[in-house]
C-alpha atoms as a PDB file:
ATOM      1  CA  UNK A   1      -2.433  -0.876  21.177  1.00  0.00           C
ATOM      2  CA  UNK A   2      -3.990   1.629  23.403  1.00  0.00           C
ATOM      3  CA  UNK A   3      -1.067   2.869  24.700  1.00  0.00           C
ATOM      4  CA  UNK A   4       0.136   3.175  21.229  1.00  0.00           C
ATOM      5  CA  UNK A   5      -2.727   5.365  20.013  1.00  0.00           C
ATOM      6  CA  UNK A   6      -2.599   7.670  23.084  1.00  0.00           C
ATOM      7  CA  UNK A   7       0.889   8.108  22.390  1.00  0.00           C
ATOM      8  CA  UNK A   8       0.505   8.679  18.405  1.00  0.00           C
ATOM      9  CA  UNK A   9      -2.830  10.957  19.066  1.00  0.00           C
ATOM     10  CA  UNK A  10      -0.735  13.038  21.421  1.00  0.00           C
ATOM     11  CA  UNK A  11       2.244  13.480  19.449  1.00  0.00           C
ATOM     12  CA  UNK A  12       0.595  14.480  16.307  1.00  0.00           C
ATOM     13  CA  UNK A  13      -1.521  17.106  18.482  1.00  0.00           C
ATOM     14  CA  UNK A  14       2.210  18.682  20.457  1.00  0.00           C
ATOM     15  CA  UNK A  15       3.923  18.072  16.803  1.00  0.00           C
ATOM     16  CA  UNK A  16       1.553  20.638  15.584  1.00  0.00           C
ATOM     17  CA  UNK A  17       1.748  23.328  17.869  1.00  0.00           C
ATOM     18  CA  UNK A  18       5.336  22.787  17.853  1.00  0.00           C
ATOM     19  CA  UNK A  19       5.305  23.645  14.234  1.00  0.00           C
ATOM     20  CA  UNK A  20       3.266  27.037  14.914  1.00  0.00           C
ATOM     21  CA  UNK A  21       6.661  28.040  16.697  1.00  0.00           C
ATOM     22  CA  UNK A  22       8.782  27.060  13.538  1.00  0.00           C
ATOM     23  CA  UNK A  23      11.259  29.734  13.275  1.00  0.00           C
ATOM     24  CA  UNK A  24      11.785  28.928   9.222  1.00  0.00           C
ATOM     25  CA  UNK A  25       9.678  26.908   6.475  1.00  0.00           C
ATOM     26  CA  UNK A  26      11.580  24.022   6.540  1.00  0.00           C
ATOM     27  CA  UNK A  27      11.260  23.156  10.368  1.00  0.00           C
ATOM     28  CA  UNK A  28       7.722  24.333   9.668  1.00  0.00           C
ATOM     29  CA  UNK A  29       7.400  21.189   7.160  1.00  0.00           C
ATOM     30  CA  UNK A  30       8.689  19.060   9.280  1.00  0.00           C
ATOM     31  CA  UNK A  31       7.130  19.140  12.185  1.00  0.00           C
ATOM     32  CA  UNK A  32       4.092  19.212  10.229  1.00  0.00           C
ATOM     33  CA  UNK A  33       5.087  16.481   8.304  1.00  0.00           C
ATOM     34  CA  UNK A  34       6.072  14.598  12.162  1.00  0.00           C
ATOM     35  CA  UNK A  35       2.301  15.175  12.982  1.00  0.00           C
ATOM     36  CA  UNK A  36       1.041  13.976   9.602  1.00  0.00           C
ATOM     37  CA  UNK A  37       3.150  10.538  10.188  1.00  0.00           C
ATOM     38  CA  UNK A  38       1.593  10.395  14.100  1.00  0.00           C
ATOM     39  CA  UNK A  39      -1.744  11.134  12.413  1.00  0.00           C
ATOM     40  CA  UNK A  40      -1.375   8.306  10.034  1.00  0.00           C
ATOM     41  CA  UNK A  41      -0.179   6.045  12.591  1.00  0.00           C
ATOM     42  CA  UNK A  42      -3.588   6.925  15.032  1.00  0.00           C
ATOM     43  CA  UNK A  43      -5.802   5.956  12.388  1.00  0.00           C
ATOM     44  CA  UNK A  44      -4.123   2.867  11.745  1.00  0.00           C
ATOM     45  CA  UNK A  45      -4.953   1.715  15.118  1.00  0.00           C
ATOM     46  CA  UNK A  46      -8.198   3.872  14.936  1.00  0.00           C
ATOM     47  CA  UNK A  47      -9.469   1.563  12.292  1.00  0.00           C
ATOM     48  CA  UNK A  48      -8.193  -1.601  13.832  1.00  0.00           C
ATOM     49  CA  UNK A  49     -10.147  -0.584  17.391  1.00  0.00           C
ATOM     50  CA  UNK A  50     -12.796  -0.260  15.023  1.00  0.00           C
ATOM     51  CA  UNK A  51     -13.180  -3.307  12.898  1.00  0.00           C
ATOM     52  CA  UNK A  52     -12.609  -5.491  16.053  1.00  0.00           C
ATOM     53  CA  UNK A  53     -15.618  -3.512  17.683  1.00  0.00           C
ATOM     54  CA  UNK A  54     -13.816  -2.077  20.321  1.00  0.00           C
ATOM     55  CA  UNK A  55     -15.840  -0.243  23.084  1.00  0.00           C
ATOM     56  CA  UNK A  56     -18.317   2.464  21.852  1.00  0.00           C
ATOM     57  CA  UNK A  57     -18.632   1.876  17.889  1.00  0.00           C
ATOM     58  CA  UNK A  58     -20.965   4.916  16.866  1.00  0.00           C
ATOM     59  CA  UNK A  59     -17.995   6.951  18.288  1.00  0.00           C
ATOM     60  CA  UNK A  60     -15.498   5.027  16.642  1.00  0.00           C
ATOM     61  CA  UNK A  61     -16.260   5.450  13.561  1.00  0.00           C
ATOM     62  CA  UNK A  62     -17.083   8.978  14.263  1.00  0.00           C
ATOM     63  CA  UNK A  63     -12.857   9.088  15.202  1.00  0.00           C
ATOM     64  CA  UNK A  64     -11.739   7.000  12.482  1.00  0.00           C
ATOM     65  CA  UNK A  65     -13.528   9.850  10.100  1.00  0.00           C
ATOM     66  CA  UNK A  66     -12.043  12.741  12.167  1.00  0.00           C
ATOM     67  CA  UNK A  67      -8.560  11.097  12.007  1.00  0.00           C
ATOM     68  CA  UNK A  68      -8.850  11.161   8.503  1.00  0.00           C
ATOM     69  CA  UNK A  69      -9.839  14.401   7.867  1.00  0.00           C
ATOM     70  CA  UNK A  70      -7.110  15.761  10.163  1.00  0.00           C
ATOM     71  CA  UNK A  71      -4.294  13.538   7.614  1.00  0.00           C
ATOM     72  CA  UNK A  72      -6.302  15.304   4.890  1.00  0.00           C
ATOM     73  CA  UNK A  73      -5.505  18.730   6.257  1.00  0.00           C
ATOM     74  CA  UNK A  74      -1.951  17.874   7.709  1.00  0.00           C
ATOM     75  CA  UNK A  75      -1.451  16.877   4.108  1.00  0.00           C
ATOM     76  CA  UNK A  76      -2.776  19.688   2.395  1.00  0.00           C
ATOM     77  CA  UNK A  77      -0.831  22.206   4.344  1.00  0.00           C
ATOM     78  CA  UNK A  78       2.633  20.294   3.640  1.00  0.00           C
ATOM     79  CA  UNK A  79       1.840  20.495   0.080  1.00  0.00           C
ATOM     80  CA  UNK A  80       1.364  24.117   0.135  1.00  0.00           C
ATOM     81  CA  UNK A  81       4.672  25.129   1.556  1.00  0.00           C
END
């Protein structure tokens, strides 16, 4: 599952920039909307690292709230194209 976080973390993060590149709006949305789905998927396992306890907690939950913020933004910006 760790490898599976690093990998969703990561894409969401290149996903993004990627989008900043978009030539047009629609391969804007969706690469944006790409990164939104990695997002969703790295809290998912976020939240599972962090109801089994797994290694530091305080910062766990601190990523778990940080993951959802960035969906909440990710999400807001695909609504506004």
């Amino acid at each position: 599952m760790k490898r599976q976080l690093i990998k969703s973390s990561s894409s969401s993060g290149a996903n993004y920039e990627e989008s900043q590149g978009s030539p047009t709006k629609p391969d804007f949305k969706t690469k944006v909307g790409i990164s939104l789905k990695e997002m969703r998927e790295s809290n998912y396992f976020l939240r599972i690292f962090d109801k089994l306890n797994f290694g530091d907690i305080e910062k766990g939950k601190y990523l778990v709230k940080e993951s959802e913020e960035l969906k909440k933004i990710l999400g807001s910006i695909i609504s506004k194209i």
